[in-house]
Protein backbone atom coordinates (compact mmCIF):
# COMPACT_ATOMS: atom_id res chain seq x y z
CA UNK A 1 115.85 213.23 210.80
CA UNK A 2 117.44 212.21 207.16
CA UNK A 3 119.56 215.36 205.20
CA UNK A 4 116.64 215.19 202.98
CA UNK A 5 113.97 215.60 205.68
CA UNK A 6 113.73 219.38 205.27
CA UNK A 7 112.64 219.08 201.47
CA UNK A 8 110.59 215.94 202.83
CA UNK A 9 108.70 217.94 205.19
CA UNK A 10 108.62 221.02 202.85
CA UNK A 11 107.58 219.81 199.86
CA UNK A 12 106.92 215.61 200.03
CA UNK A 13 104.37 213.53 201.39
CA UNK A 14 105.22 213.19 204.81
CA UNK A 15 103.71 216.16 207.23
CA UNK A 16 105.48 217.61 210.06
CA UNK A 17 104.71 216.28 213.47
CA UNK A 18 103.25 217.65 216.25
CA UNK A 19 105.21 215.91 218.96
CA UNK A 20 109.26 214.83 219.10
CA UNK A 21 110.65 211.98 216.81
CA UNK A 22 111.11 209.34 219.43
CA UNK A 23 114.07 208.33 217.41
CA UNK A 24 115.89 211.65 217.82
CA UNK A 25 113.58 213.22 220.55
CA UNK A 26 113.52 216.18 217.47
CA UNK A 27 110.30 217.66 216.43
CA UNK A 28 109.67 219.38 213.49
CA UNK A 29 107.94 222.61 212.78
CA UNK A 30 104.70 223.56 210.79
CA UNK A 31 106.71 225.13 208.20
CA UNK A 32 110.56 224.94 207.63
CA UNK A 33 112.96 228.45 207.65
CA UNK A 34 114.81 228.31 204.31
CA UNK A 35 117.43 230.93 203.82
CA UNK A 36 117.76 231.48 199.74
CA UNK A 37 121.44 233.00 200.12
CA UNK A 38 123.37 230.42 202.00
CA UNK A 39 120.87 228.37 200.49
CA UNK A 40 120.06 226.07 203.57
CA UNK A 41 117.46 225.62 205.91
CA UNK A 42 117.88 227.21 209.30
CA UNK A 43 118.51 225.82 212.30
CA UNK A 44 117.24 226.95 215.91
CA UNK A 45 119.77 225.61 218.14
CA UNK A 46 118.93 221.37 217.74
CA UNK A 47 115.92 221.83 215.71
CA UNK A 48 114.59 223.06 212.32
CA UNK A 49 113.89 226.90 212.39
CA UNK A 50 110.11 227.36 211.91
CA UNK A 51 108.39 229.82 210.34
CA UNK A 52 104.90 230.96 208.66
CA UNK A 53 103.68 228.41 206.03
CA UNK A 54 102.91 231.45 203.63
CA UNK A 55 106.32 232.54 204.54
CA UNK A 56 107.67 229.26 204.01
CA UNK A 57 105.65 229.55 200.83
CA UNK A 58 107.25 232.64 199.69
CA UNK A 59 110.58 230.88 199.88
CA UNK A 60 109.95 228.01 198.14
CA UNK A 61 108.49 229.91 195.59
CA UNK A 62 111.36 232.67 195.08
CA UNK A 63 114.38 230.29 195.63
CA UNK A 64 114.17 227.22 193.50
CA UNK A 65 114.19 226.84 190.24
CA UNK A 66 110.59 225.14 188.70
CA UNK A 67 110.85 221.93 188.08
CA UNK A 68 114.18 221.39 190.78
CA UNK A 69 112.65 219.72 193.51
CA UNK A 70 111.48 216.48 191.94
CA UNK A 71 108.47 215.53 194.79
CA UNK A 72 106.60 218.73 194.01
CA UNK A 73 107.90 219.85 190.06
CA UNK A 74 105.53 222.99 190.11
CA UNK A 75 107.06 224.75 192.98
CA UNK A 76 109.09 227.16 192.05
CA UNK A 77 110.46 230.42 189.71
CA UNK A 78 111.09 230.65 185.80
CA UNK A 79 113.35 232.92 185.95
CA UNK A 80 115.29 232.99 182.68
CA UNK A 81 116.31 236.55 182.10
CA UNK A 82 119.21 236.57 180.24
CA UNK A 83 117.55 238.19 177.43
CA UNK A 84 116.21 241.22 179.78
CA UNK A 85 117.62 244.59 179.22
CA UNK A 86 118.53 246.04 183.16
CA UNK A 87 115.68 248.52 182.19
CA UNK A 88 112.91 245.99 182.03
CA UNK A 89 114.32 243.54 185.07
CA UNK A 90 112.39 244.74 188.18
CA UNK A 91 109.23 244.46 185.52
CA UNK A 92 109.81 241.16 184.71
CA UNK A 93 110.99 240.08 187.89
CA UNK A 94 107.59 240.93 189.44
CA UNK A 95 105.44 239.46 186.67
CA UNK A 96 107.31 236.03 187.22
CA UNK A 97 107.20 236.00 190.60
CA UNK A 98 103.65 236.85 190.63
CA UNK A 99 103.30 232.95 188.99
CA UNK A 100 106.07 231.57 191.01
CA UNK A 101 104.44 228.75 192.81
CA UNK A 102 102.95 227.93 195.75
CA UNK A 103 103.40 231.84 196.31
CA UNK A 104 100.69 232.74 193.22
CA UNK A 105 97.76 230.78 195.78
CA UNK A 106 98.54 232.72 198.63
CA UNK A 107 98.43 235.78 196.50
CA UNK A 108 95.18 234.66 194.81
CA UNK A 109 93.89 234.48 198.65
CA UNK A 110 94.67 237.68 200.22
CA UNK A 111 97.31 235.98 202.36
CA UNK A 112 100.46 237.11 200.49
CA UNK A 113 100.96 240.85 199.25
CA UNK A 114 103.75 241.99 197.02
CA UNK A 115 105.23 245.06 197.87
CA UNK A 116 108.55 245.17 195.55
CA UNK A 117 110.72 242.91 193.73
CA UNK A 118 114.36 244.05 192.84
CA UNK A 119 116.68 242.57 190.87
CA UNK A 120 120.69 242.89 190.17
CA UNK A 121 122.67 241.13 187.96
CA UNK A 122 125.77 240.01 189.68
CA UNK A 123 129.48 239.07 188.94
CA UNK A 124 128.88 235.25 188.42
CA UNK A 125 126.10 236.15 185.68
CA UNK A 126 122.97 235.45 187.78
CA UNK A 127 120.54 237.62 189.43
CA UNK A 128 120.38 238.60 192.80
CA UNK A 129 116.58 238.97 193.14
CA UNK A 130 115.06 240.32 196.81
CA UNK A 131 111.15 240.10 197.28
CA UNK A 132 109.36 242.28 199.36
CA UNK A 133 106.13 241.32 200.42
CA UNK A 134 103.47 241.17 203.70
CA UNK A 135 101.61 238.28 205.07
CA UNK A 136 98.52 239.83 206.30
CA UNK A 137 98.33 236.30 208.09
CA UNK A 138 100.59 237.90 210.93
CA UNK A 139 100.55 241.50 210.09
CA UNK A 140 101.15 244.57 208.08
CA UNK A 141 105.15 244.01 208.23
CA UNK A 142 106.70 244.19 205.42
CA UNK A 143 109.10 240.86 204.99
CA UNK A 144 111.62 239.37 202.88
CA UNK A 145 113.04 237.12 200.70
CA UNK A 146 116.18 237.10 198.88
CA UNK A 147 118.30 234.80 196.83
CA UNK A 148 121.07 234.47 193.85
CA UNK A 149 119.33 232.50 190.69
């Protein structure tokens, strides 16, 4: 696999396969594990780290910036807050995250529930935001997702 399989895979035309990469003898999950605070996606010993598509989802959606990823521009968070008073930045938070996509189709669905979103300003002048939320696809756990923007 290329570095730039895991946003391949994620978010570009290619699909995961179901059986190993003869070339590498790898094979890749149904949904990629990204971690939004080291910012990488997770390894499980020689392979990608798999999880949930609508968890998958959730990350995509919370973690990078609309318009970053250049093979899918939509995906994504507009979180611009700067102008937010602390009072009004769990609010605000929630409302954009609510149209974060792909996360606002699985919420459309049923699949996705929000259960919180928090936010903290931090030293370097961004916003350490963590999302709460179940995916009723697996169960009534509550999961989550956090990340600097």
């Amino acid at each position: 696999m290329t570095l730039y399989a895991p946003y391949e895979l994620a978010c570009g035309e290619s699909f995961p396969r179901a059986t190993p990469d003869p070339a590498t003898g790898l094979s890749a999950p149904l949904a990629l594990h990204y971690d939004g605070v080291t910012k990488q996606w997770l390894l499980d010993g020689d392979e990608w780290a798999s999880v949930h598509p609508a968890d998958q989802a959730v990350a995509l959606a919370c973690c990078f910036r609309r318009g970053s990823l250049a093979p899918t521009p939509t995906v994504g968070f507009s979180y611009h807050l700067s102008d937010v008073d602390d009072e009004q930045l769990d609010s605000d938070l929630l409302e954009r995250t609510r149209a974060a996509e792909p996360l606002s189709q699985y919420l459309a669905d049923g699949t996705i529930e929000l259960v919180q979103v928090f936010g903290e300003r931090v030293e370097s002048g961004g916003i350490k935001v963590r999302v709460e939320y179940r995916n009723w696809a697996l169960s009534n756990q509550i999961r989550s997702v956090t990340t600097v923007v």
